[in-house]
Protein backbone atom coordinates (compact mmCIF):
# COMPACT_ATOMS: atom_id res chain seq x y z
CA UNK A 1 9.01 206.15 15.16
CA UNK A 2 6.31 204.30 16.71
CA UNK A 3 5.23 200.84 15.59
CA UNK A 4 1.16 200.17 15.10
CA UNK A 5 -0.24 197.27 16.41
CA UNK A 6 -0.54 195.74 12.97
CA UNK A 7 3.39 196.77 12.05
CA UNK A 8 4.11 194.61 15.84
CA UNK A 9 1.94 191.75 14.66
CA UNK A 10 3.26 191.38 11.47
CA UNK A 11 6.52 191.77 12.55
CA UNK A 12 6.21 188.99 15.54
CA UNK A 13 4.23 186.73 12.56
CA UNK A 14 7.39 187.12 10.09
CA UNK A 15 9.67 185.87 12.66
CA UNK A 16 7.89 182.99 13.26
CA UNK A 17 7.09 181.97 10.16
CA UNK A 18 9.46 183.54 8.22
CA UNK A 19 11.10 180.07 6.45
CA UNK A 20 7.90 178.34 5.87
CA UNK A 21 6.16 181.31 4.34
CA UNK A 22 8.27 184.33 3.05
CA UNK A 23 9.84 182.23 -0.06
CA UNK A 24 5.74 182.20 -1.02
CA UNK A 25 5.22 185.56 -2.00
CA UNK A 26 7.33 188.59 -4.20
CA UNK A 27 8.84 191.57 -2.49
CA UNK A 28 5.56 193.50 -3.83
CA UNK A 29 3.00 190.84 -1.41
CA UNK A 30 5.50 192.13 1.69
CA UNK A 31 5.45 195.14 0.91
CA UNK A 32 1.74 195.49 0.71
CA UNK A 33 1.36 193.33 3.84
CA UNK A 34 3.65 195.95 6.20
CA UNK A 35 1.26 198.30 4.87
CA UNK A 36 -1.68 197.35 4.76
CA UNK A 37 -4.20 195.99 7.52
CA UNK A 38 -6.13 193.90 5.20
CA UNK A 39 -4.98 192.46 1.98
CA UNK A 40 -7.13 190.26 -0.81
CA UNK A 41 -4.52 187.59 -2.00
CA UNK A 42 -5.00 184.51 -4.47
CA UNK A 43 -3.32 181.42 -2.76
CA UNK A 44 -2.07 179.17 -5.12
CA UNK A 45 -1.99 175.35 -3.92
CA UNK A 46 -0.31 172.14 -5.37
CA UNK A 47 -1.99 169.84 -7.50
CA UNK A 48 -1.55 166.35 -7.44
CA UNK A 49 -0.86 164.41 -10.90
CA UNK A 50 -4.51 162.60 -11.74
CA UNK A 51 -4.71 160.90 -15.27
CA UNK A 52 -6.20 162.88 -17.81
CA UNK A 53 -8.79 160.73 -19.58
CA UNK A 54 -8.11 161.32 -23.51
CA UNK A 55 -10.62 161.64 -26.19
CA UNK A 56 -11.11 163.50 -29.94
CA UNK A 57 -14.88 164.44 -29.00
CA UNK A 58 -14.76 168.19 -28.11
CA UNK A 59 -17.21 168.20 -25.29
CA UNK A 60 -15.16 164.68 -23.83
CA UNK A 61 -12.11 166.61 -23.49
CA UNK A 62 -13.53 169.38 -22.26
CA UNK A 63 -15.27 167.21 -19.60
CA UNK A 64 -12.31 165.06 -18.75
CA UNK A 65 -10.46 168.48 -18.27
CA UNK A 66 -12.82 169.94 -15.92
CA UNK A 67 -13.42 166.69 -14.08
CA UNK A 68 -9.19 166.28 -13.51
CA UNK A 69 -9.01 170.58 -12.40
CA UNK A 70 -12.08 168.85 -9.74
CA UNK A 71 -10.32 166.13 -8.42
CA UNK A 72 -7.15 168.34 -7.74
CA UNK A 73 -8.85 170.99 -6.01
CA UNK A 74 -11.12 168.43 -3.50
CA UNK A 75 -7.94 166.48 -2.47
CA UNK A 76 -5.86 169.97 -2.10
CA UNK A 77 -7.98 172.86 -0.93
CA UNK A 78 -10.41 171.11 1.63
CA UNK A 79 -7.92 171.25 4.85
CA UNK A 80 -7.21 175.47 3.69
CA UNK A 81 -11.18 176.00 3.34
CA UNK A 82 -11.65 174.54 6.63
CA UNK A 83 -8.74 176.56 8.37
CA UNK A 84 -10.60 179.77 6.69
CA UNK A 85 -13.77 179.08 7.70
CA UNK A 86 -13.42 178.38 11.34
CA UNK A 87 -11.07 181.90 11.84
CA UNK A 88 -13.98 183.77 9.74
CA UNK A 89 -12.30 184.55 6.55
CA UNK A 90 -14.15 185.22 3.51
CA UNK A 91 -12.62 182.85 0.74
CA UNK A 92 -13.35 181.94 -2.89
CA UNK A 93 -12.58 178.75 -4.40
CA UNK A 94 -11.32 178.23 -7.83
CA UNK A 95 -10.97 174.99 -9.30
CA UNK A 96 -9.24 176.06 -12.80
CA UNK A 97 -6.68 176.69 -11.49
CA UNK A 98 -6.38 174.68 -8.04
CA UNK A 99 -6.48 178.76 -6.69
CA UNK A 100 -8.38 179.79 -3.51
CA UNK A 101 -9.07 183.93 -3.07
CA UNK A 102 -9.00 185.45 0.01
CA UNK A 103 -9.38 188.82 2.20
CA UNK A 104 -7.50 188.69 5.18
CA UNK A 105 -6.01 190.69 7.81
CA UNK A 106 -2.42 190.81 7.19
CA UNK A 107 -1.16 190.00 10.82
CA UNK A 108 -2.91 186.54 9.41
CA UNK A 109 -1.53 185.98 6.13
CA UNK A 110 2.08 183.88 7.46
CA UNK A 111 0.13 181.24 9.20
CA UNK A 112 -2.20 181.20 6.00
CA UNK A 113 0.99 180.83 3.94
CA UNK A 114 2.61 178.39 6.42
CA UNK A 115 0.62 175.56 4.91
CA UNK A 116 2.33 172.68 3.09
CA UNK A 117 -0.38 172.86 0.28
CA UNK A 118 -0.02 176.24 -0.76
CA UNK A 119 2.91 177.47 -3.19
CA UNK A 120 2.86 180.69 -3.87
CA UNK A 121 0.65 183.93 -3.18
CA UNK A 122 -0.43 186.40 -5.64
CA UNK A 123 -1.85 189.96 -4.67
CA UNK A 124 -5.50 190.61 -6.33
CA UNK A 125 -5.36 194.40 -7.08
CA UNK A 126 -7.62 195.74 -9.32
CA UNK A 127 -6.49 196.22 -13.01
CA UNK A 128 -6.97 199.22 -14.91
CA UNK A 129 -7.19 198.07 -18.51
CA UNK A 130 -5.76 200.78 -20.96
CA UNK A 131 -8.74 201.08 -23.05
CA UNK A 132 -8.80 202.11 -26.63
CA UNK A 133 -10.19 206.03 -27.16
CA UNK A 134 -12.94 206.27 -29.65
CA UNK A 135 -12.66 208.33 -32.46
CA UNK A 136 -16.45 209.54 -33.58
CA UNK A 137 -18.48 208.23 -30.70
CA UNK A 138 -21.48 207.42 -32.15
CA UNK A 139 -20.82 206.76 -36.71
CA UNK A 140 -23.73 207.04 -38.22
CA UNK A 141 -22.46 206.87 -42.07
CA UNK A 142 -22.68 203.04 -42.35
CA UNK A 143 -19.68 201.52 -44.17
CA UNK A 144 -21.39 198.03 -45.50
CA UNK A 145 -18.30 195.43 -45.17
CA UNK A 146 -15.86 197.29 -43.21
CA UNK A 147 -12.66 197.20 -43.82
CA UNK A 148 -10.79 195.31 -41.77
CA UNK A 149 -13.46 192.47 -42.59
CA UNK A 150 -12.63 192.52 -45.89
CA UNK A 151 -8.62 192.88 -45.49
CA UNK A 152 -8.90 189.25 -43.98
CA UNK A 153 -10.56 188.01 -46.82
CA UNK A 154 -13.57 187.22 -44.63
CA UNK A 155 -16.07 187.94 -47.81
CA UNK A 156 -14.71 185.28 -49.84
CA UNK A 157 -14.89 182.81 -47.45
CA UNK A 158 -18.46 183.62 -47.00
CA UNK A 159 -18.78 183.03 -50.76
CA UNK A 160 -17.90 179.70 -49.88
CA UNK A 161 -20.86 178.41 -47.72
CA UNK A 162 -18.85 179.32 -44.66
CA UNK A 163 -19.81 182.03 -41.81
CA UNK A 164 -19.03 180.65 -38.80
CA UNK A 165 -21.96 178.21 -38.34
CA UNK A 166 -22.29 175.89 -34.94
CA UNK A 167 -19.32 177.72 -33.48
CA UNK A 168 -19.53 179.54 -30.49
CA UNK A 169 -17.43 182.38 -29.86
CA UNK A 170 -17.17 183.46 -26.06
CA UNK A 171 -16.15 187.00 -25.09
CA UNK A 172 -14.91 187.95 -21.67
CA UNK A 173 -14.57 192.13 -21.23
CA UNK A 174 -16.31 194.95 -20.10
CA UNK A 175 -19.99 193.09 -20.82
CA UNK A 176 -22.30 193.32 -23.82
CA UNK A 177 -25.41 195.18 -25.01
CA UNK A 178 -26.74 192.02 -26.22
CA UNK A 179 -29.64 193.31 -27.96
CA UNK A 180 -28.02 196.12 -30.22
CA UNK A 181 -28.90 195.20 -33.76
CA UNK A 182 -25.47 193.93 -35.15
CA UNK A 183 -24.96 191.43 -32.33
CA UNK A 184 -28.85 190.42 -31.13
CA UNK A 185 -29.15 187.72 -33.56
CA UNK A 186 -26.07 186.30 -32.76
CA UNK A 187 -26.87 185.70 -29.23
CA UNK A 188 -26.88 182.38 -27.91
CA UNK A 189 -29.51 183.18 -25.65
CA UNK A 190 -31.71 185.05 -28.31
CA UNK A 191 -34.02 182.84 -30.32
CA UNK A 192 -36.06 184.99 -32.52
CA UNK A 193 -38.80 185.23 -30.23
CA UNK A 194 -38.08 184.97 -26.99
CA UNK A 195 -34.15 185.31 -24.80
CA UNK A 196 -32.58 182.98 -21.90
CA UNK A 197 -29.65 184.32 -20.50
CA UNK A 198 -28.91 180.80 -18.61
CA UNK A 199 -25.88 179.30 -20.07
CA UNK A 200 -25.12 182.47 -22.11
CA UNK A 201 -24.22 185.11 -19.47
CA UNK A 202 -22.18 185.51 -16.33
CA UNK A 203 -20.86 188.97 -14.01
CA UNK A 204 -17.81 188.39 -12.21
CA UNK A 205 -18.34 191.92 -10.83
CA UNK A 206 -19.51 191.65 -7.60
CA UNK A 207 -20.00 195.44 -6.56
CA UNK A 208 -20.23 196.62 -10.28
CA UNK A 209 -20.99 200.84 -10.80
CA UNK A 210 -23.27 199.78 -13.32
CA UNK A 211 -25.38 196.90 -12.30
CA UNK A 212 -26.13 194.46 -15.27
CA UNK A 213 -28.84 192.51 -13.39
CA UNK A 214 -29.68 189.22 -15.18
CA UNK A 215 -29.14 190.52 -18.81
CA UNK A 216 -25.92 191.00 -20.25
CA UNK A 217 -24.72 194.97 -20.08
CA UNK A 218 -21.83 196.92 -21.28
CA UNK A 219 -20.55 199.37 -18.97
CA UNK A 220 -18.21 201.07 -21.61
CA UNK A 221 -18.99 200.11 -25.13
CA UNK A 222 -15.42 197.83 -25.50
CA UNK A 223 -17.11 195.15 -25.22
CA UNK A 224 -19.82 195.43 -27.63
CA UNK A 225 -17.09 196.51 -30.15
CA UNK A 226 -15.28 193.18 -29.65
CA UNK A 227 -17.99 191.09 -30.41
CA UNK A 228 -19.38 193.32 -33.15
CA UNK A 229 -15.93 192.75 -35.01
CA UNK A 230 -16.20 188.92 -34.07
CA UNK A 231 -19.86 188.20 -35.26
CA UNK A 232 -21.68 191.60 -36.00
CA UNK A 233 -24.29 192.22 -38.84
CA UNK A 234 -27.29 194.03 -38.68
CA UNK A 235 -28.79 192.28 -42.01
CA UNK A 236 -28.76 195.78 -44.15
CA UNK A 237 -25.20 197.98 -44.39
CA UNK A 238 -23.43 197.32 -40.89
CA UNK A 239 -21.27 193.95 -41.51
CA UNK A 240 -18.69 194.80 -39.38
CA UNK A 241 -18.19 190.89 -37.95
CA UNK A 242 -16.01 188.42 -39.52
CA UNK A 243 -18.20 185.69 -38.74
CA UNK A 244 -22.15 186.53 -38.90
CA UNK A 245 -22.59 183.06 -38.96
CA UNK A 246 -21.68 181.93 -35.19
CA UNK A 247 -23.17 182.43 -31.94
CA UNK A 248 -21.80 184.83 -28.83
CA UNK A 249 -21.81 183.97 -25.20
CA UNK A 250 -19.92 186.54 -22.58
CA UNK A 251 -18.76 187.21 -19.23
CA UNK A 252 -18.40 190.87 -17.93
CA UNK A 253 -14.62 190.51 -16.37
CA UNK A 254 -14.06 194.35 -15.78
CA UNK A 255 -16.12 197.02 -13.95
CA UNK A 256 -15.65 199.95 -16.34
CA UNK A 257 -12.25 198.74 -17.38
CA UNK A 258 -10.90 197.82 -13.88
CA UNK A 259 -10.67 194.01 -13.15
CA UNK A 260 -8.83 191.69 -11.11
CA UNK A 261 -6.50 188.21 -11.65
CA UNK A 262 -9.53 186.29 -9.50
CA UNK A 263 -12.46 188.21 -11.97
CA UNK A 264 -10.48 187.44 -15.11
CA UNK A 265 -10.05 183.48 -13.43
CA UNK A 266 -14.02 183.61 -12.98
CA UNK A 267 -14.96 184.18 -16.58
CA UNK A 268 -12.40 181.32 -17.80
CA UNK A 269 -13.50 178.97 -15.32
CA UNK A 270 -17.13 179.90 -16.12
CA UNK A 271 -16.97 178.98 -19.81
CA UNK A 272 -15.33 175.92 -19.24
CA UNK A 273 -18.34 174.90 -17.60
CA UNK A 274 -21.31 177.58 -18.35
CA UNK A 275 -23.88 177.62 -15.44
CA UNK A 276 -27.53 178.86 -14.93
CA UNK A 277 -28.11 182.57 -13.76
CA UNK A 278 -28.35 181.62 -10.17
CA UNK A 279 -24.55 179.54 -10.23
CA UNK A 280 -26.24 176.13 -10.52
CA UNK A 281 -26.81 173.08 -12.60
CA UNK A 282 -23.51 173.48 -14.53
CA UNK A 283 -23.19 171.72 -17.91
CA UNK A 284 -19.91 171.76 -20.03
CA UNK A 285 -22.20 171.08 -23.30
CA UNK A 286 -22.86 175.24 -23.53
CA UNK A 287 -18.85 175.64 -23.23
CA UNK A 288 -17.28 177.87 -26.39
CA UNK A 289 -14.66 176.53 -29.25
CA UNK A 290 -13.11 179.95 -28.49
CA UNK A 291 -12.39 183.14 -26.00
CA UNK A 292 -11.65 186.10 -27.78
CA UNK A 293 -9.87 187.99 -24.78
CA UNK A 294 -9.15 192.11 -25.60
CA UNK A 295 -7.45 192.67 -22.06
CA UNK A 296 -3.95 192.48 -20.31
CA UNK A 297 -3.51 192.88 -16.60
CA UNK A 298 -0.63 195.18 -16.22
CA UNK A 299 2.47 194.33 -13.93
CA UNK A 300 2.10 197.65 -12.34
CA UNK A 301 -1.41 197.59 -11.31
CA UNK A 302 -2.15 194.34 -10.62
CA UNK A 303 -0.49 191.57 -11.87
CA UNK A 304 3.14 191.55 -10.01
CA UNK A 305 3.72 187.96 -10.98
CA UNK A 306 4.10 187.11 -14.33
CA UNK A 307 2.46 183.32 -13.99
CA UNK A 308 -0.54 184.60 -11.77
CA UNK A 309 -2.81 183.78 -14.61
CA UNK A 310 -0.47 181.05 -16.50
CA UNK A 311 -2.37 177.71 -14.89
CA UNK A 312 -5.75 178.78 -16.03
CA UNK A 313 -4.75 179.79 -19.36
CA UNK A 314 -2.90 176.29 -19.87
CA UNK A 315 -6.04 174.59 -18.07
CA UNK A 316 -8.55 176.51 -20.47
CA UNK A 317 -6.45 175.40 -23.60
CA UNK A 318 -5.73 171.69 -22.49
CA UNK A 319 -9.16 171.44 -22.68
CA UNK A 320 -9.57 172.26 -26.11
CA UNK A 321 -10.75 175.77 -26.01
CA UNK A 322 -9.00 178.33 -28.49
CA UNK A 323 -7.36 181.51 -26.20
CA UNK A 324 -7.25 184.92 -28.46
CA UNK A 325 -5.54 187.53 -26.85
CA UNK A 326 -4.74 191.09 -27.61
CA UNK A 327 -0.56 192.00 -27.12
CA UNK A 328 -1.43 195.10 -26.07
CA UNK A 329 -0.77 198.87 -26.90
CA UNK A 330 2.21 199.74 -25.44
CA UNK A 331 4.38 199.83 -28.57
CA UNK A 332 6.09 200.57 -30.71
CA UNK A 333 9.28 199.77 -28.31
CA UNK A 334 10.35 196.17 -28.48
CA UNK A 335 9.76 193.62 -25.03
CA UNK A 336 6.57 195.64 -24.76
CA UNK A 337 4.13 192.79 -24.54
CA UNK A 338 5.01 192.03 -20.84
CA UNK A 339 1.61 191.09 -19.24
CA UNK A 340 -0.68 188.04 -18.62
CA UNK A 341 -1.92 186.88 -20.40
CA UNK A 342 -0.47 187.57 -23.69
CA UNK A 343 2.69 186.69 -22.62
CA UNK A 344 1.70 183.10 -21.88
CA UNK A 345 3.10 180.09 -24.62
CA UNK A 346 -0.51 178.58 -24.83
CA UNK A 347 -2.14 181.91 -25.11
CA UNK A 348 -2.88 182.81 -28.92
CA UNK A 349 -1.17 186.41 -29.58
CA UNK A 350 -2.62 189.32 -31.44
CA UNK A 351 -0.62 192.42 -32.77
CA UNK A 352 -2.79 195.12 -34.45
CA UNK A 353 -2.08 196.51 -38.29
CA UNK A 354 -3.43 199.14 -39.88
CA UNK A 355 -5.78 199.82 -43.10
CA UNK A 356 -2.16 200.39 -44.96
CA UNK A 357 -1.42 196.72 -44.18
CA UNK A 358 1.57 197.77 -41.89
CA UNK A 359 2.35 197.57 -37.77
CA UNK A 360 0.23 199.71 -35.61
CA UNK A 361 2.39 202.23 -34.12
CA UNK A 362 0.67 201.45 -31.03
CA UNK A 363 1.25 197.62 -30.77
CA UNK A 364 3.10 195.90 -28.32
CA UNK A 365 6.07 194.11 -29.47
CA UNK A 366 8.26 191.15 -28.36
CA UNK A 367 9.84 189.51 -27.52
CA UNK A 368 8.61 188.56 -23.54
CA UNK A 369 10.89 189.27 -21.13
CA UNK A 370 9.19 189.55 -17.97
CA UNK A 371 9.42 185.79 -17.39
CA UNK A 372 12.63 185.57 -18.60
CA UNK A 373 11.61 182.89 -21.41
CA UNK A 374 12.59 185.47 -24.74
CA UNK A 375 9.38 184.02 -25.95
CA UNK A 376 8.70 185.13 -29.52
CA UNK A 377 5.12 187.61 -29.80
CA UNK A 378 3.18 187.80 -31.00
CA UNK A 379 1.54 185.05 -32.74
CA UNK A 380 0.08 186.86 -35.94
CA UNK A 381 -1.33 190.18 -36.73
CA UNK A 382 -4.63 191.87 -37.64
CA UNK A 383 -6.47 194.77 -38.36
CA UNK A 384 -6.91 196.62 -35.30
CA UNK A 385 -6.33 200.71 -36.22
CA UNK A 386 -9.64 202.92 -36.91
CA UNK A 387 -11.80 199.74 -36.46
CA UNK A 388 -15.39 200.42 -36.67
CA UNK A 389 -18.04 198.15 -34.64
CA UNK A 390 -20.77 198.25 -32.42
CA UNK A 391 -20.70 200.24 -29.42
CA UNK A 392 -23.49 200.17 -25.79
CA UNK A 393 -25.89 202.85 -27.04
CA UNK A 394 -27.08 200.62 -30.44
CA UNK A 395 -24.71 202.94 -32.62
CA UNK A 396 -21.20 202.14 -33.88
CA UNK A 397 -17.85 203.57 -33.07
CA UNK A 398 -14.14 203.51 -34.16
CA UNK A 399 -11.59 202.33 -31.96
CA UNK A 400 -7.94 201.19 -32.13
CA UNK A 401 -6.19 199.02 -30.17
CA UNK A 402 -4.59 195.37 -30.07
CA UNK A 403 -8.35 194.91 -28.99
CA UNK A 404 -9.52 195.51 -32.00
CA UNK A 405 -7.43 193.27 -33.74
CA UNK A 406 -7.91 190.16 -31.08
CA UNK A 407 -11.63 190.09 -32.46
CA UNK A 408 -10.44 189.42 -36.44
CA UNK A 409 -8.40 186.37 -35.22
CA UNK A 410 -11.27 184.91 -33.10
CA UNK A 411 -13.80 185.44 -36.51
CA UNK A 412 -11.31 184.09 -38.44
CA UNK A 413 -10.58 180.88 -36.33
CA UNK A 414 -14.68 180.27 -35.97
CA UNK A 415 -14.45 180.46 -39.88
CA UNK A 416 -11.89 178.05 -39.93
CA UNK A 417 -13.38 175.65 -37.63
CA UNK A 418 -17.63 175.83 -39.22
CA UNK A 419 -15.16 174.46 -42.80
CA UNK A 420 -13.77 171.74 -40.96
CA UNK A 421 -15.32 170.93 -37.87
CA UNK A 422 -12.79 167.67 -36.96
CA UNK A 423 -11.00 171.06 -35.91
CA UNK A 424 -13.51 171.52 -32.84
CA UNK A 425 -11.26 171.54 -29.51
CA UNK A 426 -8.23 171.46 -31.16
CA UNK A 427 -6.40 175.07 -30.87
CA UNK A 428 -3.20 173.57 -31.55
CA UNK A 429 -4.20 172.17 -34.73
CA UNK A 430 -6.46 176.05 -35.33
CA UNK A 431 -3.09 177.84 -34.38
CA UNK A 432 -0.60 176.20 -36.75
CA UNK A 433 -3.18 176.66 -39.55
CA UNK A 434 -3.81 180.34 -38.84
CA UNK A 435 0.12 180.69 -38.74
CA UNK A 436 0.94 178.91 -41.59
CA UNK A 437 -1.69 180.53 -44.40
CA UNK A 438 -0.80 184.24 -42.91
CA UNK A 439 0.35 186.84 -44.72
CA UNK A 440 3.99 187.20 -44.15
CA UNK A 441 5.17 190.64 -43.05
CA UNK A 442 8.49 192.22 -42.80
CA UNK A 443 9.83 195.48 -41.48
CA UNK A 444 13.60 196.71 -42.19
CA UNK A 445 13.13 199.39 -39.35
CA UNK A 446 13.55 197.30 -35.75
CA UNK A 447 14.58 193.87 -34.76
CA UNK A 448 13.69 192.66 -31.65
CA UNK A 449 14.12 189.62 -29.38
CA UNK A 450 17.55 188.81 -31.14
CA UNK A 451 15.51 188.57 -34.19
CA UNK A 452 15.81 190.36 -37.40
CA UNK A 453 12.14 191.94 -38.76
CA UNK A 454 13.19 190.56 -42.06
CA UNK A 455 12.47 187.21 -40.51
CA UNK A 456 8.88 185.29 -40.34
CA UNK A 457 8.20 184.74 -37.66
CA UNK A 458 9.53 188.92 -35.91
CA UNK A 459 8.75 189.62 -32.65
CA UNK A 460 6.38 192.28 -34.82
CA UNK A 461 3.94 190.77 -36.62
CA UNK A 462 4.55 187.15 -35.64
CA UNK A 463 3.81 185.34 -38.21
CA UNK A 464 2.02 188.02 -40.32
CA UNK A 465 -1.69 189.23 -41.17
CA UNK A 466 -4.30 186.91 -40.89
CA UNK A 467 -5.67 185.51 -44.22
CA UNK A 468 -9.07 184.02 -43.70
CA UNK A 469 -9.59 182.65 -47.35
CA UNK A 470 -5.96 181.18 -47.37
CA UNK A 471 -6.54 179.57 -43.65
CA UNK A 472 -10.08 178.05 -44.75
CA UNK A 473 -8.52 176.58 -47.83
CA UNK A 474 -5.82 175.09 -45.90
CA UNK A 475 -8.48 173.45 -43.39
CA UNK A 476 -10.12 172.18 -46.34
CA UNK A 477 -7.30 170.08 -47.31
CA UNK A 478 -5.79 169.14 -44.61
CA UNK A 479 -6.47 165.16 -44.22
CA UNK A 480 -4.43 163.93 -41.64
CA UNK A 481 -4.42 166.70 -38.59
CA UNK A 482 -1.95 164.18 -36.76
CA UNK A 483 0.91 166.01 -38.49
CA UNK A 484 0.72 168.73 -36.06
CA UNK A 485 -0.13 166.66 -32.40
């Protein structure tokens, strides 16, 4: 057979640079290199140890955090930006993660990879996010308190004096129709009168099919029906949020449910330090006390590497920021939850239950595999089957999924933290409590992980359904919150 020119280049490149480079990258970056002319790949580059300034203040840490992820990307990635830009190849930077992304010819990519700075290589496919299927499109019977709101005990914590108030929830996902009448008056941006999307809103999406402009969109309606579950109320017979009381910010990560490692890394490195419109004047003040994330990138379609994703999820935590992420709806098998970023130790698990109180035949178990660690997930459970919220068209619609259920964790934890706000940038501190008060839940029909479903914590439920009444009690009288540094 006859070898291309590209199949001769590459081949001449790997011999040359074969021990400095191959070790870099999986079998999956080779094999899309000899096939592919030009590749998009994430480079991932060392970073030095810098002192992490401590402090208790929430908007400190978060600054000390950001300022440290700085410092290691301008000593690291300077000599690789320079190499890029003088040979014409269109880079960009990431300083979350010390992560540079690139599209390259592949006859270039060894003598990219033959730099001492950079570690590894990760392909940047895009991700095709299993999406949950509506059931009734647009439901127009409203249902007052739904459900799920009220199997988390969300009501009585309201009876409390407690909604959610001074949190901010952030949402990364397929975009939001900010202005549909659950989730409007939860908008950051939104104040009564008049909107400012500065500080509030951000599109990864660079060549989007639906162009959101300066305004947040939705694309699909997912994304509208996470946040409605996370904050919605209309102020008449739609309360389908488990906090009304707390604000919304979001990032569009996904262009009609396809995203990539580097759009995902944009949105987390965004709310870490929230910008204006135009990518300027950034100011770590308008960062969230929590991400409610309703996405996985599968191994198959994107993410070939288990850690792709695990430095800016650790990054984003370290800095005091509260992770939510769905498991993912590949059950009922056990090791099903097997991609970033639920697998991750720091990320904060979701598995979905239904209105019976029982396992969603749908969601992923445990325990995780794919990186060889056996780690136990999920975290906890929540309702997530035939959950009714918000949808793009300023109607409601029912959905199941783990990403339905992500969205009742994330309202319960901004519950948590308006009771006791020494809580704020502490998701260590937010996890053990949510953990602790669940409900505990058992199941005599699988074990998996090595672990009997008799046990609490199962590779299951985790730790069981979310209680939001039990967890805000808990907060309440909890003194000293060193018992769980």
């Amino acid at each position: 057979m006859k070898k291309t020119a590209l199949t001769i280049a590459l081949s001449l490149a790997l011999t040359s640079h074969a021990n400095q480079w191959q070790q870099k990258v999986s079998s999956h970056v080779l094999s899309e290199l000899s096939q592919k002319e030009e590749v998009e790949l994430i480079l991932k580059l060392s970073s030095p140890e810098i002192p992490l300034k401590k402090s208790n203040n929430r908007i400190d840490k978060i600054k000390n955090k950001v300022d440290q992820l700085k410092q290691q990307a301008a000593m690291t990635q300077q000599p690789v930006i320079e190499y890029l830009s003088s040979h014409g190849i269109e880079y960009k930077s990431f300083w979350v993660s010390n992560d540079i992304l690139i599209k390259a010819k592949s006859s270039q990519i060894p003598t990219i990879l033959s730099m001492d700075t950079i570690t590894k290589a990760y392909i940047n496919d895009k991700v095709s996010v299993k999406l949950p299927l509506t059931r009734n499109q647009v439901t127009t019977t409203p249902s007052a308190i739904e459900w799920n709101v009220s199997m988390v005990n969300a009501p009585d914590v309201w009876n409390m004096g407690f909604t959610g108030e001074n949190i901010i929830v952030a949402g990364q996902d397929t975009g939001y129709d900010w202005d549909h009448p659950a989730i409007k008056e939860k908008y950051r941006g939104w104040n009564g009168t008049t909107v400012d999307h500065n500080y509030n809103w951000h599109d990864s999406i660079t060549s989007p099919q639906i162009v959101c402009g300066s305004e947040p969109c939705d694309d699909h309606s997912h994304g509208s029906h996470t946040m409605g579950t996370i904050v919605g109320d209309d102020g008449s017979t739609n309360q389908i949020g488990v906090a009304p009381g707390a604000k919304w910010m979001g990032c569009r990560n996904m262009d009609i449910g396809n995203g990539t490692p580097a759009t995902y890394t944009e949105c987390f490195q965004w709310f870490l330090e929230p910008t204006d419109l135009n990518g300027q004047n950034p100011d770590v003040e308008m960062a969230p006390h929590i991400i409610n994330n309703s996405w996985g990138c599968p191994v198959s379609e994107g993410c070939n590497q288990p850690d792709v994703m695990a430095d800016v999820v650790n990054n984003v935590v370290d800095a005091g920021i509260l992770v939510v992420v769905s498991a993912g709806n590949d059950g009922s098998g056990c090791n099903t939850i097997n991609t970033p970023a639920p697998i991750y130790a720091k990320s904060f698990t979701v598995g979905s239950t239904t209105s019976s109180d029982v396992i969603s035949g749908f969601s992923s178990r445990g325990s995780v595999t794919v990186d060889n660690s056996n780690r136990l997930k999920p975290d906890i459970s929540a309702p997530g089957s035939s959950v009714r919220s918000a949808n793009n068209s300023g109607g409601y619609s029912t959905f199941s999924g783990t990403s339905m259920a992500g969205p009742n964790v994330a309202g319960v934890a901004a519950l948590v933290i308006s009771a006791n706000p020494n809580f704020a940038g502490s998701p260590k501190i937010i996890e053990k409590i949510l953990t602790s008060t669940a409900v505990p839940k058992r199941t005599l029909a699988e074990s998996c992980g090595g672990i009997s479903g008799l046990e609490v914590p199962n590779n299951t439920y985790g730790w069981g359904r979310v209680d939001a009444l039990a967890a805000v009690n808990y907060a309440l009288d909890l003194i000293n919150i060193g018992d769980f540094d």
